[in-house]
Protein backbone atom coordinates (compact mmCIF):
# COMPACT_ATOMS: atom_id res chain seq x y z
CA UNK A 1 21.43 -24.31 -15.96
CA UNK A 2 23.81 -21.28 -16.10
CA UNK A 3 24.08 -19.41 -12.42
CA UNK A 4 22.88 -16.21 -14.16
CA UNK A 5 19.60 -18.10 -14.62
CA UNK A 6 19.68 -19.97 -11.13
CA UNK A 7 19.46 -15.91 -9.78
CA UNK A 8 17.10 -14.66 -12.48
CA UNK A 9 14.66 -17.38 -10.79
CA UNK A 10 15.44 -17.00 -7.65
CA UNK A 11 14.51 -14.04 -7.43
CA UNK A 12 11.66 -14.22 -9.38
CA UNK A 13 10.58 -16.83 -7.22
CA UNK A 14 11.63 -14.89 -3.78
CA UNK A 15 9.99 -11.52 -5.13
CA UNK A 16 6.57 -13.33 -5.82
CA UNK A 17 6.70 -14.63 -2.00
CA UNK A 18 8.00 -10.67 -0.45
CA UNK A 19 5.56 -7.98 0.26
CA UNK A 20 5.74 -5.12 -1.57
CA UNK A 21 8.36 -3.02 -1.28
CA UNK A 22 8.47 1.02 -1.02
CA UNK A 23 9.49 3.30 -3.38
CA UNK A 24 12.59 3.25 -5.00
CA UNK A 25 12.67 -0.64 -5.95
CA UNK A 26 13.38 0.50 -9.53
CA UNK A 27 16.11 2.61 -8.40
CA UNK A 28 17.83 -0.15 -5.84
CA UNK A 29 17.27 -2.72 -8.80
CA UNK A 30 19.02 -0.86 -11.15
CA UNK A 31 21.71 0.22 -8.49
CA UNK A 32 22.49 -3.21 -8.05
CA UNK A 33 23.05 -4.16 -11.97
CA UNK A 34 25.20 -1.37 -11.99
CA UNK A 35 27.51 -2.33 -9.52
CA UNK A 36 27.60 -6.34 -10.23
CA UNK A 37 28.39 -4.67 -13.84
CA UNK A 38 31.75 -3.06 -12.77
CA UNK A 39 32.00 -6.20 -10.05
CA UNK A 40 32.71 -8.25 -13.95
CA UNK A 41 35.08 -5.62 -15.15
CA UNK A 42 37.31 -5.32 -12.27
CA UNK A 43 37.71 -9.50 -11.23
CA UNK A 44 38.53 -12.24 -13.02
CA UNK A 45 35.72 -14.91 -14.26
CA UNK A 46 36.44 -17.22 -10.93
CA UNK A 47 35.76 -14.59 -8.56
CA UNK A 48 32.84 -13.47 -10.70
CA UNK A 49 31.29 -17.00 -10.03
CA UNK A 50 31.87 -16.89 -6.72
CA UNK A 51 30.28 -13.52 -6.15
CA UNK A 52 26.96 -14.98 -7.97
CA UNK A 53 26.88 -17.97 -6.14
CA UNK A 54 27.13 -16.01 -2.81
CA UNK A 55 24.76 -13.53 -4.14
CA UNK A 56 21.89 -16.55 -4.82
CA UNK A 57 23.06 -17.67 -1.55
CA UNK A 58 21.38 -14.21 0.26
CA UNK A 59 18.64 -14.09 -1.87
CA UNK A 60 17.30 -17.87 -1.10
CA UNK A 61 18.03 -16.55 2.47
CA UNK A 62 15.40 -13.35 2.20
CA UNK A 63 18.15 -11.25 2.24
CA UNK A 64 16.82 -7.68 0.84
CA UNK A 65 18.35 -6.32 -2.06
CA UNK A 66 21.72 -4.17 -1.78
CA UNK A 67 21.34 -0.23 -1.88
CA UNK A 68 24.00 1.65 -0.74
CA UNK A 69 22.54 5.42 -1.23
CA UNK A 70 26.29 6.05 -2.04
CA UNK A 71 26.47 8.74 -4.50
CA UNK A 72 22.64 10.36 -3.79
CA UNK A 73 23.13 13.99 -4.76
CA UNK A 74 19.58 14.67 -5.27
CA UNK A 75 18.68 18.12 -3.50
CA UNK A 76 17.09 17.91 0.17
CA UNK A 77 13.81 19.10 -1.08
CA UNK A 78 13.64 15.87 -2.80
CA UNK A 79 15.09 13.51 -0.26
CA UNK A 80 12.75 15.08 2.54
CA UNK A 81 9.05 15.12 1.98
CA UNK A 82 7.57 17.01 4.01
CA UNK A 83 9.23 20.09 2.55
CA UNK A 84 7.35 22.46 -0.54
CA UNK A 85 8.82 24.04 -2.98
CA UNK A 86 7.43 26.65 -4.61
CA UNK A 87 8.01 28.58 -7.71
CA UNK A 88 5.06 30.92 -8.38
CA UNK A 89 7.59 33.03 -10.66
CA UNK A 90 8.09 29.85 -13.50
CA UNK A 91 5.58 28.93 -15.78
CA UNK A 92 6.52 26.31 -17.46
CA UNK A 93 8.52 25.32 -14.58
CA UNK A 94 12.86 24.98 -14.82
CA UNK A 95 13.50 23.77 -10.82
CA UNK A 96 11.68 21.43 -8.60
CA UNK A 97 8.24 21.83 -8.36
CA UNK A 98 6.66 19.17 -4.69
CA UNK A 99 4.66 19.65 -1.67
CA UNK A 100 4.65 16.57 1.03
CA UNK A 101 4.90 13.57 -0.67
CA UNK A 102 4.38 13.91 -4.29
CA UNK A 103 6.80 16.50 -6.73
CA UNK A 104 6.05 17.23 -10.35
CA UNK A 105 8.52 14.56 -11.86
CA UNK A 106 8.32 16.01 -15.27
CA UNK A 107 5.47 17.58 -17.51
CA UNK A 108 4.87 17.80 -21.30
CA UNK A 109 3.40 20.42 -24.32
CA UNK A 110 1.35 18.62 -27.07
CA UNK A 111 1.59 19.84 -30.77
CA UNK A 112 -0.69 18.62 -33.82
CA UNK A 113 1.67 17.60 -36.06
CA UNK A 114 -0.38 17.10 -40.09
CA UNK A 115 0.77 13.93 -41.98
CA UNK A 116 -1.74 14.84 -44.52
CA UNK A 117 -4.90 16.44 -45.67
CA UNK A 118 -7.20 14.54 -43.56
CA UNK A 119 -4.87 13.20 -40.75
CA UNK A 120 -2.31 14.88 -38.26
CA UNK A 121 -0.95 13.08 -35.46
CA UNK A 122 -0.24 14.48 -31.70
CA UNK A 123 3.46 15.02 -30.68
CA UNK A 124 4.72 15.11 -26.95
CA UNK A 125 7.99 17.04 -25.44
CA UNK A 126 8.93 16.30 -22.14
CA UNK A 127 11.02 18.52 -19.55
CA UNK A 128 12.53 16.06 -16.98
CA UNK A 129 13.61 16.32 -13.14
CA UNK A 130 17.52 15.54 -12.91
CA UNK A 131 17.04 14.58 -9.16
CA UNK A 132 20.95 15.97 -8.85
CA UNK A 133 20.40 19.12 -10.00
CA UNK A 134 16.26 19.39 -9.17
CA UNK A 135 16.12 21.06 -12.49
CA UNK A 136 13.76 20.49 -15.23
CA UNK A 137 15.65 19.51 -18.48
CA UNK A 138 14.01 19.03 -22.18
CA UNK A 139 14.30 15.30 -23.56
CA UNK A 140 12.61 15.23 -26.86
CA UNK A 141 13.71 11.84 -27.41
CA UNK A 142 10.49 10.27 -25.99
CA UNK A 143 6.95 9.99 -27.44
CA UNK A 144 6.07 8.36 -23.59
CA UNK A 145 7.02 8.84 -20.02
CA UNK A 146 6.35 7.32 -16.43
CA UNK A 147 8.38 8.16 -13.60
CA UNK A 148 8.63 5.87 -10.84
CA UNK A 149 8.23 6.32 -7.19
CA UNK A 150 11.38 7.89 -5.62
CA UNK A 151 12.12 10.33 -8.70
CA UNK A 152 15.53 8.33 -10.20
CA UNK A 153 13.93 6.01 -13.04
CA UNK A 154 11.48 6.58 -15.97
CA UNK A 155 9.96 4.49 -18.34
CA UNK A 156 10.28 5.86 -21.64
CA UNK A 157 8.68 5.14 -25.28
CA UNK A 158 10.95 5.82 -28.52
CA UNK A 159 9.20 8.50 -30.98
CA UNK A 160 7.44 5.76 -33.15
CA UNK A 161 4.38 4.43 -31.94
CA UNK A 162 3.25 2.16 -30.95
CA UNK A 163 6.59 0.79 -29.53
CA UNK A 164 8.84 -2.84 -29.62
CA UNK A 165 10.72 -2.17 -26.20
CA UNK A 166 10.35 0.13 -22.94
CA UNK A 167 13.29 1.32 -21.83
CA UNK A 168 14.10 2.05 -18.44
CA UNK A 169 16.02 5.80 -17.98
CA UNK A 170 18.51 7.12 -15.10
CA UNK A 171 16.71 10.56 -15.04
CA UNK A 172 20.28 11.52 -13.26
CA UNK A 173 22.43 10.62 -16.42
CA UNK A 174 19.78 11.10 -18.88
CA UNK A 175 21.10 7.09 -20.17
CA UNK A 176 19.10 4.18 -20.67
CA UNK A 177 19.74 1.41 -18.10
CA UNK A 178 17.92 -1.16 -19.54
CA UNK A 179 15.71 -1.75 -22.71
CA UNK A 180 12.15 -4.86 -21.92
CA UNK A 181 11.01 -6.14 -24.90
CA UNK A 182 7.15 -6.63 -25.44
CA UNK A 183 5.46 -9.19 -26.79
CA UNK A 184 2.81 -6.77 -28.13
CA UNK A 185 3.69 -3.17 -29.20
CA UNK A 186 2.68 -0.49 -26.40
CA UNK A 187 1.85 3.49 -26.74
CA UNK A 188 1.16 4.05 -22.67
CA UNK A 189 3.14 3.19 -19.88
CA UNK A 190 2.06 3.51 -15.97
CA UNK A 191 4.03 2.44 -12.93
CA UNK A 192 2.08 0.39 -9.67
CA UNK A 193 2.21 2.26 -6.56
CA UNK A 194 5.32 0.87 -5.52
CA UNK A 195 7.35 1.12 -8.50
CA UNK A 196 7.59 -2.91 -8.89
CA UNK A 197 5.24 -3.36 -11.71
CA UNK A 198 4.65 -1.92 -15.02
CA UNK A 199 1.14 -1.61 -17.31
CA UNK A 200 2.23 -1.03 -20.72
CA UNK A 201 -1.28 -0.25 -22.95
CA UNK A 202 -0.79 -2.12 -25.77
CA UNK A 203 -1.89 -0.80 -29.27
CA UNK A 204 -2.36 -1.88 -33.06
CA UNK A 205 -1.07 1.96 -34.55
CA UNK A 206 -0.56 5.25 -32.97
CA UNK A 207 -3.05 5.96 -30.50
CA UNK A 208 -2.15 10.08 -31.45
CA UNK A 209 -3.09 10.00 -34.75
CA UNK A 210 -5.87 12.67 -34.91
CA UNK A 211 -8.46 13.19 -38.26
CA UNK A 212 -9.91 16.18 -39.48
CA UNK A 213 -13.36 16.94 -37.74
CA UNK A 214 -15.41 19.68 -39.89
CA UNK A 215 -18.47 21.57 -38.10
CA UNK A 216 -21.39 21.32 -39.95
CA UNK A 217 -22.76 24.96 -38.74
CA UNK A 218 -19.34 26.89 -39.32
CA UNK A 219 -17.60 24.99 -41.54
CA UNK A 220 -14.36 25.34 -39.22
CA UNK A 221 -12.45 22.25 -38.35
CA UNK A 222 -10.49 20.79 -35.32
CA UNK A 223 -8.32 17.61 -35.06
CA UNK A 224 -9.36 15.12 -32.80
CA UNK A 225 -10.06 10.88 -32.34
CA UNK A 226 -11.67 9.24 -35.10
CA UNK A 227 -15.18 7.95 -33.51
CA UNK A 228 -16.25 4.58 -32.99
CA UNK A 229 -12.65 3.54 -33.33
CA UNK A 230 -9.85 2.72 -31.20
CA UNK A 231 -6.34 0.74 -32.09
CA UNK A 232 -6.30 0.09 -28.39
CA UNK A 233 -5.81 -3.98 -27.61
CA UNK A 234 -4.84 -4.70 -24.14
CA UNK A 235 -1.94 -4.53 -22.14
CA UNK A 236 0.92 -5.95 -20.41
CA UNK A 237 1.43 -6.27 -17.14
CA UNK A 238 5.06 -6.64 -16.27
CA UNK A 239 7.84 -7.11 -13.44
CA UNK A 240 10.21 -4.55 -13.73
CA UNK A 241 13.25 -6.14 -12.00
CA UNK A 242 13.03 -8.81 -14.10
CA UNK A 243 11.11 -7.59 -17.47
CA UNK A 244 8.99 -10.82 -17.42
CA UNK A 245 5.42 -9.90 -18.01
CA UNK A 246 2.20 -11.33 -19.46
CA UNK A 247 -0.19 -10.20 -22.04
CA UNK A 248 -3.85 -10.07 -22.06
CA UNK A 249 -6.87 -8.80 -24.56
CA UNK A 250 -9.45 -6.17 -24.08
CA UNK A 251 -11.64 -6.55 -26.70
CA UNK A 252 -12.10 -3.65 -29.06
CA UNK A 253 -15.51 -1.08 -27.32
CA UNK A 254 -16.78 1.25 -30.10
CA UNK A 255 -17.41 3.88 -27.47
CA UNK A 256 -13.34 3.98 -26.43
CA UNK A 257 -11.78 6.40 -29.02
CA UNK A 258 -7.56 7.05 -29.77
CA UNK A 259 -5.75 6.88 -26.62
CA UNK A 260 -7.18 5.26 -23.43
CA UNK A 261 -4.58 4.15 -21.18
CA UNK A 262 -4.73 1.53 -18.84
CA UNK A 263 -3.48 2.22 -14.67
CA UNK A 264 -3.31 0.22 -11.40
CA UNK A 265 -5.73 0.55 -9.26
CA UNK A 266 -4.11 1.20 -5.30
CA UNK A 267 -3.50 -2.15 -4.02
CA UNK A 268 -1.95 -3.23 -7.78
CA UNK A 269 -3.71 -6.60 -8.23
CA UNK A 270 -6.37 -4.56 -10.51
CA UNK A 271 -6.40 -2.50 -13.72
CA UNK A 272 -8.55 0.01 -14.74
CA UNK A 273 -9.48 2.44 -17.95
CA UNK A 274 -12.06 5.06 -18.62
CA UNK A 275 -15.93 3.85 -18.94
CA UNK A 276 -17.09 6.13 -22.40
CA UNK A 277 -21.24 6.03 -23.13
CA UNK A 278 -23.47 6.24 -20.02
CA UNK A 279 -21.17 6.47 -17.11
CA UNK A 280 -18.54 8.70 -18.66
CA UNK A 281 -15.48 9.37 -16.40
CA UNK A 282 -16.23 6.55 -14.25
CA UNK A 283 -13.32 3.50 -14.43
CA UNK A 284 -14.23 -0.36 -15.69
CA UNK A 285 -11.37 -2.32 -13.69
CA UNK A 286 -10.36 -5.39 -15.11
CA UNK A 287 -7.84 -8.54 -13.44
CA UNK A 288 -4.10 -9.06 -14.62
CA UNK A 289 -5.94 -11.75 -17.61
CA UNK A 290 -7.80 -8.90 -19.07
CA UNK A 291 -11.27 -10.19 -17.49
CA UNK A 292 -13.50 -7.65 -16.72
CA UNK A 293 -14.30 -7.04 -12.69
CA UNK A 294 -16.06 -5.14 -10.06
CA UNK A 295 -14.09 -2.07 -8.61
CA UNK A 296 -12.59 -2.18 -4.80
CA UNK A 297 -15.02 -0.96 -2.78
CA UNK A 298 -13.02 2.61 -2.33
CA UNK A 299 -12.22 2.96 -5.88
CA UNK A 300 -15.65 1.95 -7.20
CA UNK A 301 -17.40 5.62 -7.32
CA UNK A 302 -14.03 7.46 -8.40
CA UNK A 303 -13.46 9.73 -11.84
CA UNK A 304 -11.18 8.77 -14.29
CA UNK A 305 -10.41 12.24 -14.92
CA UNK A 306 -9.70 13.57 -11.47
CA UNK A 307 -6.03 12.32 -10.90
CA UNK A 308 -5.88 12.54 -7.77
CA UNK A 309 -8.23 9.79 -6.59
CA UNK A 310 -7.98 8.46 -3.03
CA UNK A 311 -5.95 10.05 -0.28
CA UNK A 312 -2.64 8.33 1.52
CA UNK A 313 -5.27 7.06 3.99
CA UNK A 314 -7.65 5.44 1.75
CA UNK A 315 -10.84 7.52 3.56
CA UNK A 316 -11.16 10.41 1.23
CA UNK A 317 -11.81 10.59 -2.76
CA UNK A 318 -10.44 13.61 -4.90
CA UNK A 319 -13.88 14.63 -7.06
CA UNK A 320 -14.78 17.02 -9.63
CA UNK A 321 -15.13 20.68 -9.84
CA UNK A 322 -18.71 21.96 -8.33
CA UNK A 323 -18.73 25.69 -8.15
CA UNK A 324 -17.06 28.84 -9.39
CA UNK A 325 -18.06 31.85 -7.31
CA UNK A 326 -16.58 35.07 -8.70
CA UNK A 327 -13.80 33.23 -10.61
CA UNK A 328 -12.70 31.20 -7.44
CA UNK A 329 -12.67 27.43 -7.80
CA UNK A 330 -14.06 24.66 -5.50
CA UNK A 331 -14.01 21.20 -6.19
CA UNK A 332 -15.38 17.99 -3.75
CA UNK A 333 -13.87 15.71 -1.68
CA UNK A 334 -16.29 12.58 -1.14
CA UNK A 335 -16.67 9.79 1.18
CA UNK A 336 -14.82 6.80 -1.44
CA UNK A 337 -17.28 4.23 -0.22
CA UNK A 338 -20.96 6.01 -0.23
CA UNK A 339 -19.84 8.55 -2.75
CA UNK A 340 -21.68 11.65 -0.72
CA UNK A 341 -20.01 14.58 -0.34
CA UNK A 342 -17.67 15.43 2.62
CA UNK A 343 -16.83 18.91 2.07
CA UNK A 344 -15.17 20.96 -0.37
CA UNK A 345 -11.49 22.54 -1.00
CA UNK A 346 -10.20 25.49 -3.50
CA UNK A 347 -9.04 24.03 -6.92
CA UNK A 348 -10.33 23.36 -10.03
CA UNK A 349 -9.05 20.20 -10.98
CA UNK A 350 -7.11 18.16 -7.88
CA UNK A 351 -4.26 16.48 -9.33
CA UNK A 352 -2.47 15.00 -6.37
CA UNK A 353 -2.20 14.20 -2.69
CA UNK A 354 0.70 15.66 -1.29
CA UNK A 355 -1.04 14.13 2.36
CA UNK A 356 -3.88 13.31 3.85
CA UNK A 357 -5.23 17.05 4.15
CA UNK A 358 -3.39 18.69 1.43
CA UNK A 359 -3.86 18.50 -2.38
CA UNK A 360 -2.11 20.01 -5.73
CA UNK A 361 -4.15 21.20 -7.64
CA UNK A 362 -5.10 23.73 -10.96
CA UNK A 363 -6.63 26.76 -9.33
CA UNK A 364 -7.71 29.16 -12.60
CA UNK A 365 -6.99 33.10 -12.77
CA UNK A 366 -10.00 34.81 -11.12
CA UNK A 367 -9.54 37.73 -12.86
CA UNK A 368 -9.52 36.27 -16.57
CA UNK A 369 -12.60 35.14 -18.59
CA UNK A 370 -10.25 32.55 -20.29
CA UNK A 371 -9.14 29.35 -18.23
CA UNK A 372 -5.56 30.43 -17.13
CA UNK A 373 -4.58 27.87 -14.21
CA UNK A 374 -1.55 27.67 -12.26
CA UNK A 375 -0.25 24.68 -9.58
CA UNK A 376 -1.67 25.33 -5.90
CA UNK A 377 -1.42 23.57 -3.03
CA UNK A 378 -4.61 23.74 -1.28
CA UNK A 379 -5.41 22.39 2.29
CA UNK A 380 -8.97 20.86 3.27
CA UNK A 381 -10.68 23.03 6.05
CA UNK A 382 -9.17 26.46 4.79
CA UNK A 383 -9.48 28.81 1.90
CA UNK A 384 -5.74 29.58 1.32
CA UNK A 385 -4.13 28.78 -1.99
CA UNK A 386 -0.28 28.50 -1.78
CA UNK A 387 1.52 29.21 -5.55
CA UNK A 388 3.15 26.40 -6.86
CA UNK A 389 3.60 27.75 -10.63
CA UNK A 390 3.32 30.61 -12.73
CA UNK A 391 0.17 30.78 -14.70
CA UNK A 392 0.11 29.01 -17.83
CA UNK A 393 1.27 31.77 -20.41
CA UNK A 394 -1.07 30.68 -23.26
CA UNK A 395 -4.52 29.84 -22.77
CA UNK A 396 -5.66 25.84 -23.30
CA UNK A 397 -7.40 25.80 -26.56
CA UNK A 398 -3.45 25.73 -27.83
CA UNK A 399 -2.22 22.93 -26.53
CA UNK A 400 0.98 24.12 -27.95
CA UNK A 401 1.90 26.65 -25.13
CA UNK A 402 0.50 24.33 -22.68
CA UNK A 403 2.22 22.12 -20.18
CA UNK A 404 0.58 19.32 -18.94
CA UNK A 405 2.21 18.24 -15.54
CA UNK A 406 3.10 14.39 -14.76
CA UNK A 407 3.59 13.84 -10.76
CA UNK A 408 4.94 10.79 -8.73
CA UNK A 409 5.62 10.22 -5.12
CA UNK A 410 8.83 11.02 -3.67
């Protein structure tokens, strides 16, 4: 056996046996290929050997892997989290948009793009954080993103869906570091908590592909998810230090229509997707073979459309909107094991924790009739809103003009 496979297993074999490690895994992963990659250019093949068989040497011996945060340029407000920064002044956003320990890590506009009479299919562009600069940049290279904890690595989906290969990008240098091939083609993508593993949603066509939908009464017609049908198939769950991963069916549910991503649940052992029929917005969670399961006991009353779910703490649960007084938005924050209300905090949809009292939210323009939100950080116990954003410029029924914000923990 070559010594580039005696490593690959050993550390397979030693990260299977570690706990899991904090954000930034990705990044110190890639960090290291990077330098054993210029370690091959600059000595000869003897030394090269040498240097691997030391290097399997540490690993057997738990030795963690190297990161030498040489050549970090990101700006403060991303290295520190406990800072906010705000820019009530930029809708859509161009610099660095965080509060505590989550930052808006990129964000997206949607347009219906027609492919023929009857069928149009929906088209994302994503804006990017550089973490050097801690501006926003436009890559319209990518039908897909995820962005790893600690802000330096994406996962990324080429423009044709569903996809071969994931490719993992250096948000810094805009390149691809690494492309995983799947065994099934994918159209979603979602990191675990702590960056180690990936779910790739695996698909049989383009889960965007929208049909014409006539109403009956006007005659007008929208673009949306053909019903009772889903290309959805499963996913793959995979390591992303060594691209190894596993495949497993969900079998096809009438009720799940055009794109419904699969996610980790907190601790990562578990998947979950949206429940569609009786119980819509609640999650189904299901085990890394695709077998269906019952929910950990905080996660089992939470909404598959409230984003932010379960605080750093585990004891409080992110809920829906509840009341709109005069324009002003309240949502609830619920007990995650009894599911009764706790209290409530400004916002209209809660999108993120940024700690264990504070939240990021979409708080709506009180004094417009039309849904115009804008990024707030709220705080539970008090009634101020603090700006993140501008307002959204265009109102949501054009999806065109709207940008739909992707966050990760810092």
């Amino acid at each position: 056996m070559k010594i580039e496979e005696l490593l690959s297993d050993a550390l397979w074999e030693q990260a299977c046996e570690q706990p899991p490690p904090g954000p930034g895994f990705v990044e110190r992963v890639l960090a290291a290929r990077r330098r054993r990659r210029a370690r091959r250019f600059a000595a000869a093949a003897g030394v090269t050997a040498a240097a691997a068989a030391v290097a399997l040497v540490a690993v057997t011996a738990g030795a963690p892997l190297p990161h030498s945060g040489k050549g970090d340029e990101r700006p403060s407000s991303v290295l520190h989290s406990g800072a906010v920064s705000a820019r009530p002044d930029q809708s859509p956003p161009r610099d660095l948009i965080a509060a505590g320990r989550s930052a808006l890590a990129a964000y997206y506009t949607t347009r219906t793009v027609r492919q023929s009479a009857d069928l149009a299919v929906g088209e994302r562009t994503y804006w990017l954080l550089n973490p050097g600069t801690g501006r926003y940049e436009k890559d319209a290279r990518w039908s897909v993103v995820a962005v790893a904890p600690g802000l330096r690595t994406a996962a990324v989906l080429e423009r044709e869906l569903p996809a071969a290969r994931i490719g993992l990008l250096d948000l810094a240098t805009g390149e691809v570091e690494r492309w995983i091939p799947v065994s099934h083609a994918v159209g979603g993508l979602a990191f675990s908590a702590d960056g180690r593993r990936l779910v790739a949603t695996t698909y049989s066509g383009n889960p965007d592909i929208f049909v014409k939908i006539t109403d009956a009464h006007t005659g007008r017609f929208t673009w949306g998810p053909r019903f009772g049908s889903t290309p959805r198939t499963g996913f793959e769950v995979l390591d992303v230090a060594s691209g190894r991963g596993t495949w497993a069916r969900v079998a096809p549910d009438r009720a799940v229509q055009g794109r419904e991503d699969f996610a980790f649940g907190r601790a990562g052992d578990l998947l979950y997707g949206r429940v569609v029929g009786p119980r819509d917005g609640m999650e189904q969670f299901y085990d890394v073979t695709g077998r269906k399961v019952a929910a950990p006991g905080n996660e089992r009353r939470l909404r598959w459309d409230v984003s932010a779910r379960l605080s750093p703490d585990g004891r409080l649960a992110a809920w829906g909107l509840v009341a709109e007084p005069h324009g002003t938005s309240y949502s609830s924050i619920r007990d995650p094991l009894t599911g009764k209300e706790i209290t409530r905090v400004r916002g209209a949809e809660l999108l993120a924790w940024a700690d264990d009292k504070r939240l990021i939210a979409w708080e709506r323009d009180p004094h417009e009739e039309r849904y115009r939100p804008r990024l707030v950080l709220v705080t539970i116990g008090s009634a101020k809103v603090v700006p993140l954003s501008g307002y959204q410029k265009r109102d949501m029924d054009d999806a065109s003009g709207y940008w739909q914000p992707v966050f990760a923990d810092r």
